[in-house]
Protein backbone atom coordinates (compact mmCIF):
# COMPACT_ATOMS: atom_id res chain seq x y z
CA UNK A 1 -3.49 -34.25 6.21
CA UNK A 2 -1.84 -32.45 3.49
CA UNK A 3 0.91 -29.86 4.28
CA UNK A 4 -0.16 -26.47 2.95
CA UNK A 5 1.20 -24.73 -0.10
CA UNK A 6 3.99 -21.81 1.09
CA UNK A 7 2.96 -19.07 -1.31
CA UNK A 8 5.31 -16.39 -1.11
CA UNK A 9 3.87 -12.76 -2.90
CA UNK A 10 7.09 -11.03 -3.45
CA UNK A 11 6.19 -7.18 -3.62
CA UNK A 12 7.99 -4.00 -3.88
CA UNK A 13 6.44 -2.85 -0.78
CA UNK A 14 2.70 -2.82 1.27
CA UNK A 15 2.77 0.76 0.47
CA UNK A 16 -1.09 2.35 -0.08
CA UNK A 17 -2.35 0.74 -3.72
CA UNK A 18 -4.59 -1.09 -5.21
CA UNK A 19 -1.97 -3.81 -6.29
CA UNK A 20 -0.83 -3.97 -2.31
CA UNK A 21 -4.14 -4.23 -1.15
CA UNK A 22 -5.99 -6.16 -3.60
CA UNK A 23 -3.02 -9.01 -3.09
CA UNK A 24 -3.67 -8.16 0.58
CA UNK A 25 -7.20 -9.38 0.80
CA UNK A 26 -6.23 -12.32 -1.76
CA UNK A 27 -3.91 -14.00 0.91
CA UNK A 28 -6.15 -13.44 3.80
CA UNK A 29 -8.68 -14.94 2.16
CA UNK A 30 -6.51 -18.22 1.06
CA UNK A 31 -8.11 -21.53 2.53
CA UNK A 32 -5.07 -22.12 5.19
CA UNK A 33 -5.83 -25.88 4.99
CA UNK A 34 -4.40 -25.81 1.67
CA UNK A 35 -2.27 -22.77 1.30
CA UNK A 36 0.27 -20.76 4.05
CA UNK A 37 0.54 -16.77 2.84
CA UNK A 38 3.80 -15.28 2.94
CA UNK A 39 5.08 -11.89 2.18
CA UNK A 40 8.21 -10.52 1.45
CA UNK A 41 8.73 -7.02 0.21
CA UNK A 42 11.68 -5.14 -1.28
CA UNK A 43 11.64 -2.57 1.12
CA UNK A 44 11.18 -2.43 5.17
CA UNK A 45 8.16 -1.99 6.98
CA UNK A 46 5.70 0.24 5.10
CA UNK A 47 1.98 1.32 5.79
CA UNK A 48 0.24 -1.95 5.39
CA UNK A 49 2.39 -3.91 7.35
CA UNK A 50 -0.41 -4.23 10.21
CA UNK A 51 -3.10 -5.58 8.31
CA UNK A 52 -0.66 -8.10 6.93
CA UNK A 53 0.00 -9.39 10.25
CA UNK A 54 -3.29 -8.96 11.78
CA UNK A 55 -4.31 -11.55 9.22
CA UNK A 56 -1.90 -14.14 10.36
CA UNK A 57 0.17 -13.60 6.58
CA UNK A 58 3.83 -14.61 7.20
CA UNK A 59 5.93 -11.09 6.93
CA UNK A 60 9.42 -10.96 5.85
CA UNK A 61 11.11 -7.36 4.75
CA UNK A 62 14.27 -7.23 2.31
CA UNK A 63 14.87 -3.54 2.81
CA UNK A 64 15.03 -1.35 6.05
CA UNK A 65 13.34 1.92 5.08
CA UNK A 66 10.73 2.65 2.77
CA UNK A 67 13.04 2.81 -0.23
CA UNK A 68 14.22 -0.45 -2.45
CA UNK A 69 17.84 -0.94 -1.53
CA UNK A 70 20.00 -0.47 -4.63
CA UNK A 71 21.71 -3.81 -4.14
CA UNK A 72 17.93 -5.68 -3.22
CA UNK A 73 18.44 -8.48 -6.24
CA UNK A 74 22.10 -9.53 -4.53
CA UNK A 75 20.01 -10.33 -1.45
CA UNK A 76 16.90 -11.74 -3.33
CA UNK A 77 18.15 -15.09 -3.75
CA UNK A 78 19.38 -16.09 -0.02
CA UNK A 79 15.81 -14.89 1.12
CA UNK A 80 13.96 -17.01 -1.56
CA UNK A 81 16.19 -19.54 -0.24
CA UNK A 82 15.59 -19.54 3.49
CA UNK A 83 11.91 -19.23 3.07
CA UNK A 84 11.43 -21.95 0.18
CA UNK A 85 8.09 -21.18 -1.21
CA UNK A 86 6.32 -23.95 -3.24
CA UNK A 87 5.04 -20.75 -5.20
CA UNK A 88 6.49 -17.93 -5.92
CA UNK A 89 3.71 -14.99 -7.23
CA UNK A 90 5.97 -11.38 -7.98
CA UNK A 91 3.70 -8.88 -7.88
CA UNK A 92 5.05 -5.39 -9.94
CA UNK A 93 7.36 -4.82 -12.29
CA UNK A 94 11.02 -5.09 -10.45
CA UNK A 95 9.76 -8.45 -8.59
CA UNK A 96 8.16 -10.05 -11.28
CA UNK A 97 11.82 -9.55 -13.25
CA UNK A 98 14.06 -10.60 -10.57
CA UNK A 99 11.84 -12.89 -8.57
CA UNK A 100 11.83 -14.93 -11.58
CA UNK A 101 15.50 -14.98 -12.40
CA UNK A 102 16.55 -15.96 -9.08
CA UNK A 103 13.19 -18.14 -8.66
CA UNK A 104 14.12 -20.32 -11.80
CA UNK A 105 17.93 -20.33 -10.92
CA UNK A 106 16.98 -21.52 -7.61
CA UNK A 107 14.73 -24.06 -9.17
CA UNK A 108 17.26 -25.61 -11.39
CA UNK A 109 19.64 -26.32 -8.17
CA UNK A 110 17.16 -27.50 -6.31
CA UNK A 111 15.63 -31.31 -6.02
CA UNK A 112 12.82 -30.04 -4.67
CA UNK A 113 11.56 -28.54 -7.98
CA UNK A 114 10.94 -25.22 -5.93
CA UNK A 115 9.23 -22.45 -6.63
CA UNK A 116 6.50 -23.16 -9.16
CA UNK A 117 6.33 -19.20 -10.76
CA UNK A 118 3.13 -17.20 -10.98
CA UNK A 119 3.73 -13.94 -12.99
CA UNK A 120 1.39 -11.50 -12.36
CA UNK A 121 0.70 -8.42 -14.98
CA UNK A 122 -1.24 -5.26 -13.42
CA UNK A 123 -1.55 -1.66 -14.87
CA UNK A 124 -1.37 -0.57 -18.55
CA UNK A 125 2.51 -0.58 -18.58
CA UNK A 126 3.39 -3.65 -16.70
CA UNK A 127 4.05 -5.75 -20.46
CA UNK A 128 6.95 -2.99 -21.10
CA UNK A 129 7.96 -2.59 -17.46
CA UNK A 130 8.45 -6.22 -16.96
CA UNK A 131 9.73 -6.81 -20.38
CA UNK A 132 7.25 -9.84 -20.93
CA UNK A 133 8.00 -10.22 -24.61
CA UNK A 134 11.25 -12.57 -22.57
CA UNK A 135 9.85 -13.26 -18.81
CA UNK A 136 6.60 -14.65 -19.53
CA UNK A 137 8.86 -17.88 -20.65
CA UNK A 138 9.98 -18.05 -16.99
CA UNK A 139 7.21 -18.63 -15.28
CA UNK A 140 4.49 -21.58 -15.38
CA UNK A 141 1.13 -19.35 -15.51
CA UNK A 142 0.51 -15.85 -15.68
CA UNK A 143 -2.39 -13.59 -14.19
CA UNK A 144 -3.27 -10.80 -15.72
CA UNK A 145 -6.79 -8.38 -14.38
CA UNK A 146 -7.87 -7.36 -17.18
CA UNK A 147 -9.42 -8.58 -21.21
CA UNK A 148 -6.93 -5.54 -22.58
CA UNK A 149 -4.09 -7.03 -20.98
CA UNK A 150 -4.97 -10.78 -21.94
CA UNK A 151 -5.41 -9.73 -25.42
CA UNK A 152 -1.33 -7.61 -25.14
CA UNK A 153 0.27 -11.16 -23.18
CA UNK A 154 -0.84 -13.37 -26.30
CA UNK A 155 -0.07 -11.65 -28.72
CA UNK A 156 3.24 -11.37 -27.25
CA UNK A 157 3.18 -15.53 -27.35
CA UNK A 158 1.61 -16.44 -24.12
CA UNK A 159 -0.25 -19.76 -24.88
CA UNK A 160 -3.63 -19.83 -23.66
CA UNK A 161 -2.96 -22.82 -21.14
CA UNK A 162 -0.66 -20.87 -19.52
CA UNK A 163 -2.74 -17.44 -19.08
CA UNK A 164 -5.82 -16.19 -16.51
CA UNK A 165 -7.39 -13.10 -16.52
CA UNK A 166 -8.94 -12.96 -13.12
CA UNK A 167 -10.80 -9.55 -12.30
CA UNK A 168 -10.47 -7.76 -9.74
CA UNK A 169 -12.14 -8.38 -6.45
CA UNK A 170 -14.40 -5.55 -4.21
CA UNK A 171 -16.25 -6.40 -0.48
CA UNK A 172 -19.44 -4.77 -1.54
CA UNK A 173 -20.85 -5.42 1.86
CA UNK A 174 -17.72 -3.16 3.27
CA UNK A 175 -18.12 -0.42 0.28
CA UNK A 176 -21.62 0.23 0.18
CA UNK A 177 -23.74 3.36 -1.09
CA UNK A 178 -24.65 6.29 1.17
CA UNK A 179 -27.14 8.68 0.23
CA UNK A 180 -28.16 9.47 -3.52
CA UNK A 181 -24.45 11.22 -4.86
CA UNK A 182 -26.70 14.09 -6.60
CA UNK A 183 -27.68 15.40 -3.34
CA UNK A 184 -24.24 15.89 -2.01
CA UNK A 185 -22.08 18.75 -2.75
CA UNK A 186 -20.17 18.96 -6.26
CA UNK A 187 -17.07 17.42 -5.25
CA UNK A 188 -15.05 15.93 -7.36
CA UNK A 189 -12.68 12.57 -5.76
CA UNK A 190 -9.95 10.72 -7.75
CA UNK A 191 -8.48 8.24 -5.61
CA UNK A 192 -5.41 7.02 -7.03
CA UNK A 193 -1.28 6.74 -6.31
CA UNK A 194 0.48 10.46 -7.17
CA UNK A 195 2.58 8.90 -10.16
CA UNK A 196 2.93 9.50 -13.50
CA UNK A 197 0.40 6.82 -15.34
CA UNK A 198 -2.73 8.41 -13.34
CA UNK A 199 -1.77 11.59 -15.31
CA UNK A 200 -2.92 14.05 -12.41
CA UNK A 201 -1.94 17.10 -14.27
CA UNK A 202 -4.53 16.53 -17.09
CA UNK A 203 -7.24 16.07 -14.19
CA UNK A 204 -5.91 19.65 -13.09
CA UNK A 205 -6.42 21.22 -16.00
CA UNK A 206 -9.53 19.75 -16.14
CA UNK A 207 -10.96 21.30 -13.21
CA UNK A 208 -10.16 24.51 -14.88
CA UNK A 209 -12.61 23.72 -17.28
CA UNK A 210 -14.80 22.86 -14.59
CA UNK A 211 -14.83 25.41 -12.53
CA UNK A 212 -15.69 27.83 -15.16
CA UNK A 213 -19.42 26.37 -15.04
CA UNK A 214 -19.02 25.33 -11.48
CA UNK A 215 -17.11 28.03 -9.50
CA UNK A 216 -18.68 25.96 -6.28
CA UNK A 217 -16.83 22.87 -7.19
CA UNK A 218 -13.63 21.23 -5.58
CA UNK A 219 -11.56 18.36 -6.32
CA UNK A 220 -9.89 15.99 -4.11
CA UNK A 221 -7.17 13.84 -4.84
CA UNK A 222 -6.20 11.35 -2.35
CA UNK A 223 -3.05 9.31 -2.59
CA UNK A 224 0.51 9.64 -2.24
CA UNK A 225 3.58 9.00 -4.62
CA UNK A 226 6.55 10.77 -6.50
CA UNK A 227 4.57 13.34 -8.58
CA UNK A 228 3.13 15.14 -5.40
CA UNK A 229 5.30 17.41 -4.83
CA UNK A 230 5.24 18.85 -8.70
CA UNK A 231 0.83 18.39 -7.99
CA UNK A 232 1.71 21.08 -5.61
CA UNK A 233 3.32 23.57 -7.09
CA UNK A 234 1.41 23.40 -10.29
CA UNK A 235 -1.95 23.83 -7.81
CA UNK A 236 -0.09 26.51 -5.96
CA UNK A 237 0.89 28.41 -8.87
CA UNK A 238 -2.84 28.60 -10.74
CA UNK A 239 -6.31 29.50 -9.64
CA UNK A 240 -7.33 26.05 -9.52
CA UNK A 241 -5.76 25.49 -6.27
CA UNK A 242 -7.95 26.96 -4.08
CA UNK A 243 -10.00 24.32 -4.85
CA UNK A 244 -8.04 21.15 -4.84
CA UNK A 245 -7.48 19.66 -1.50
CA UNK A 246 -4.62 16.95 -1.19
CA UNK A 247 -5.23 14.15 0.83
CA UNK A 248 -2.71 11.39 2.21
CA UNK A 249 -3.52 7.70 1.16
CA UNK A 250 -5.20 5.58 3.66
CA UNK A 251 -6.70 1.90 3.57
CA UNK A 252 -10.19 2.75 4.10
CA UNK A 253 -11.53 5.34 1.55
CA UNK A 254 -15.22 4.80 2.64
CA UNK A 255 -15.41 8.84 4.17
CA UNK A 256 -14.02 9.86 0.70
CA UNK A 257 -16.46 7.82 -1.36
CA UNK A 258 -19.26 8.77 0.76
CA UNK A 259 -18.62 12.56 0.47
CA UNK A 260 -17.89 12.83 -3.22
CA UNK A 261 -20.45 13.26 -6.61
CA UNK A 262 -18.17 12.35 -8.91
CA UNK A 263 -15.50 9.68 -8.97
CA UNK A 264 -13.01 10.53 -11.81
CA UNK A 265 -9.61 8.81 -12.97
CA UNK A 266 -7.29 10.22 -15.68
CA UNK A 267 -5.35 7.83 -16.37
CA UNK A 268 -2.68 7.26 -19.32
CA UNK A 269 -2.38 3.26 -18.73
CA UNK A 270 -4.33 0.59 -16.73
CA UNK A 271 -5.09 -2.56 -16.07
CA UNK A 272 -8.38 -3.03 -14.22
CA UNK A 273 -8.23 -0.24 -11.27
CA UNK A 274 -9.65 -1.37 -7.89
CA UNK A 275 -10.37 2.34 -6.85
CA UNK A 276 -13.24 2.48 -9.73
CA UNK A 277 -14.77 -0.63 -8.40
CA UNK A 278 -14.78 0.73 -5.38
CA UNK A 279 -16.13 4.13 -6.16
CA UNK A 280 -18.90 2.09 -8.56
CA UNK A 281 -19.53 -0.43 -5.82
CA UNK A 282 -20.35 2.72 -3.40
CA UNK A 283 -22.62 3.79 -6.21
CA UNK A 284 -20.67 6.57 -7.40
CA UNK A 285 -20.91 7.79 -11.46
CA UNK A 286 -17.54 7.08 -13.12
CA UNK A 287 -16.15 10.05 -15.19
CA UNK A 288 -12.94 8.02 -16.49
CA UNK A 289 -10.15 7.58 -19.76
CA UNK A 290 -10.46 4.94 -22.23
CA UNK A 291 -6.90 3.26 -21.61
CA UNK A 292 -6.42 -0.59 -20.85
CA UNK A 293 -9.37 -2.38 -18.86
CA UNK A 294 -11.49 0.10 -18.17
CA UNK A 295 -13.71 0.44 -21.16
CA UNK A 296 -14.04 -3.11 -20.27
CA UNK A 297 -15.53 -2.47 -16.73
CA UNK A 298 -17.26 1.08 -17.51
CA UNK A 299 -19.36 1.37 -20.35
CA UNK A 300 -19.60 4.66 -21.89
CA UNK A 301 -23.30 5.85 -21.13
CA UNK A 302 -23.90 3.12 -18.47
CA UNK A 303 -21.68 2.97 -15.68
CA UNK A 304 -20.02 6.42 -16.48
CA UNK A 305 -18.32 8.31 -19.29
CA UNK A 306 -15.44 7.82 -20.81
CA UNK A 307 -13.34 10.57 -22.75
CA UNK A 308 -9.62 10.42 -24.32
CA UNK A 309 -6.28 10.11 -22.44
CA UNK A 310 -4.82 13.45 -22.37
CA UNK A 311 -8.20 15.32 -22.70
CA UNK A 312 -8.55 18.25 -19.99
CA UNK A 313 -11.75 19.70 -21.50
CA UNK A 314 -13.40 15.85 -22.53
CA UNK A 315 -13.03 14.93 -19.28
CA UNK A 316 -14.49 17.90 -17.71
CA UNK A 317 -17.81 18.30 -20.21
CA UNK A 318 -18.16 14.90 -18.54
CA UNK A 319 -17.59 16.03 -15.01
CA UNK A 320 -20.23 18.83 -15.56
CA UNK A 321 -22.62 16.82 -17.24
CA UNK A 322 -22.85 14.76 -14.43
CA UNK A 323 -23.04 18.25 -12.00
CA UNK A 324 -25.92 19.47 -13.77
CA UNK A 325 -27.76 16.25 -14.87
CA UNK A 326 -29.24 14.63 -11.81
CA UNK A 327 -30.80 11.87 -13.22
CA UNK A 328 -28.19 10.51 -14.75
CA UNK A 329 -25.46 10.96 -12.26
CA UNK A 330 -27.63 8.55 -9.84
CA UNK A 331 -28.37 5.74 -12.74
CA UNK A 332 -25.15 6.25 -13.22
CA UNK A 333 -23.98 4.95 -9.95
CA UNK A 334 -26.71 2.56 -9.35
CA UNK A 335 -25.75 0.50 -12.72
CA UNK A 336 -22.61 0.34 -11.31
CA UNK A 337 -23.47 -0.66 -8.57
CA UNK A 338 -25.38 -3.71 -9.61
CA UNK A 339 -22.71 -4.24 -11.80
CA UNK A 340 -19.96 -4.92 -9.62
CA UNK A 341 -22.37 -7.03 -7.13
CA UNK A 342 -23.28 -9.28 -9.71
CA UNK A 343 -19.30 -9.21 -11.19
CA UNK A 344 -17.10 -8.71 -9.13
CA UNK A 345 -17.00 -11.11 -6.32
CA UNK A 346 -13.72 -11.85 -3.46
CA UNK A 347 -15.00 -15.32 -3.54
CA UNK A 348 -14.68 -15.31 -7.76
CA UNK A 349 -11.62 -14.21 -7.26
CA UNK A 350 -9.56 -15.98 -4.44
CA UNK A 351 -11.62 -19.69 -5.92
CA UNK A 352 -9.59 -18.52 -9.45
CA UNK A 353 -6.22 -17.99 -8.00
CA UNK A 354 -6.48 -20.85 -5.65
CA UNK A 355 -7.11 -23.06 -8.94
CA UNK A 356 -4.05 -21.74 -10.33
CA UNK A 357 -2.04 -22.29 -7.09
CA UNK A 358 -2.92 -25.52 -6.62
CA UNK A 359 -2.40 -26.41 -10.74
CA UNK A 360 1.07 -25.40 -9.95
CA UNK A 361 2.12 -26.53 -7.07
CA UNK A 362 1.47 -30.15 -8.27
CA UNK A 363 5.07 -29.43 -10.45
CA UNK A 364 6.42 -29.33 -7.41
CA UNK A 365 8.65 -32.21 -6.03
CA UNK A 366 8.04 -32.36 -2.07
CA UNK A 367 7.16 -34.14 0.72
């Protein structure tokens, strides 16, 4: 019998994310006849550490706390080393640059032919952050999760022999809808990491607007991240916060899903979020911004609505339209529903990847 492909995802950290936990449930889900999961991260133990191990996925930390260590890409190489990966897949932007510096450097000493390199390109800004007008040469395929991004990674040169776009995966048996979301309260959920791309403050501002026609409404935003504590003070400083609750992230958002009306995202970039399938796959109406993949999972009209980046009072004459209009806050959230069933499959997913893995790891030179 075959030994299994080592697959090492290098990540920044198994912090709360859609990135951590969608590649989370991708090497769980590898066939471990073929392929052996390993992690390493950048930092030190983090909140998804336990569900890494509880799956039986190798864990290795770089770091000791929760921050990247300044000097992380002087140790990079002697861990890539010890742990010799057939693949190598860097997930985010600071291991996709240096896991494939020190991944091809280590290649080129090595008789092996180790790692084969899977770039992987997530979120509206990961072309710029990972400057891949140069890396996408260093690796032998790239993923991307979304049509928007496919269509950015060739035109910066990516042949198409050497690209995937592989959606997003969602356990609809594990998110599944609760009771019709227009006979719930008028709560409004984003679910989504407190940084600067989700573009909180415009969601704020929004619920200004909202509240205005819906003094009983409230918006929750669950997550964590560097722009929380300036959240805060904006909230404490304006009306609006009495009516904003901040929650922590978790990994099960289920009670969140199943409480809100309204799922809404702000967002300045994307790639294909994994909160919205979520929220859709719970049968929750979509109020979201047309940036990167998600006019290409929520069609205006359909499966939500869609306003402009940057638009406080778009976004919330969609919020209210879906307060006041029954009917079409629960098509809404059925056609989602259906949508992502029929879509947006693990199994789709993992079979893809393990296509690619295996594609690659015949490059490699070992015994």
């Amino acid at each position: 019998m075959a030994t299994p492909l080592r697959v090492l995802f290098l990540m920044e950290d198994l912090c709360f994310g859609g990135t951590q936990r969608q590649t989370l449930e991708l090497a769980r889900r590898l066939d471990r006849s073929r392929f052996a999961p390993l992690m390493l991260t950048l930092t030190g133990p983090t909140d998804l550490d336990a569900v890494a191990r509880e799956a039986d996925i190798e864990l290795h930390h770089l770091g000791a706390g929760r921050r990247v260590p300044a000097m992380f890409f002087v140790q990079l190489p002697a861990y890539l080393h010890r742990l010799r990966p057939h693949v190598l897949v860097p997930c985010t932007a600071l291991p996709n640059i240096w896991g494939r510096i020190w991944g091809r450097v280590l290649r080129a000493f090595s008789k092996t032919g180790m790692p084969a390199i899977v770039g992987t390109c997530r979120g509206g800004g990961g072309p710029v952050r990972q400057h891949e007008r140069l890396f996408w040469r260093w690796t032998d395929h790239m993923i991307c999760n979304s049509q928007a991004l496919e269509s950015v990674l060739r035109d910066l040169g990516v042949p198409p022999e050497r690209l995937s776009c592989i959606s997003n995966g969602v356990d609809t048996a594990f998110y599944a809808p609760g009771r019709r979301p227009s006979s719930r309260t008028p709560l409004l959920l984003c679910v989504a990491r407190l940084a600067k791309d989700k573009d909180h403050m415009t969601l704020l501002r929004a619920m200004e607007f909202v509240l205005r026609r819906h003094p009983d409404a409230r918006l929750r935003l669950v997550g964590d991240g560097p722009e929380e504590g300036r959240l805060r003070h904006w909230a404490e400083t304006h009306a609006v916060g009495n009516c904003v609750d901040f929650v922590p992230g978790g990994l099960d958002m289920r009670e969140h899903y199943a409480a809100a009306r309204i799922f809404v995202l702000a967002s300045l970039r994307e790639g294909q979020p994994n909160v919205l399938l979520e929220a859709m796959s719970c049968g929750l109406p979509v109020c979201a911004t047309t940036v990167g993949g998600i006019p290409g999972l929520v069609s205006n009209g359909e499966h939500g609505l869609l306003s402009p980046a940057g638009d406080a009072a778009a976004l919330a004459d969609n919020c209210c339209r879906l307060l006041e209009d029954d009917a079409l806050c629960d098509d809404l959230g059925r056609n989602g529903r259906s949508l992502v069933e029929g879509q947006f499959s693990f199994a789709a997913m993992v079979q893809a990847h393990e296509e690619i893995f295996s594609k690659v790891g015949a490059l490699v030179r070992w015994s």
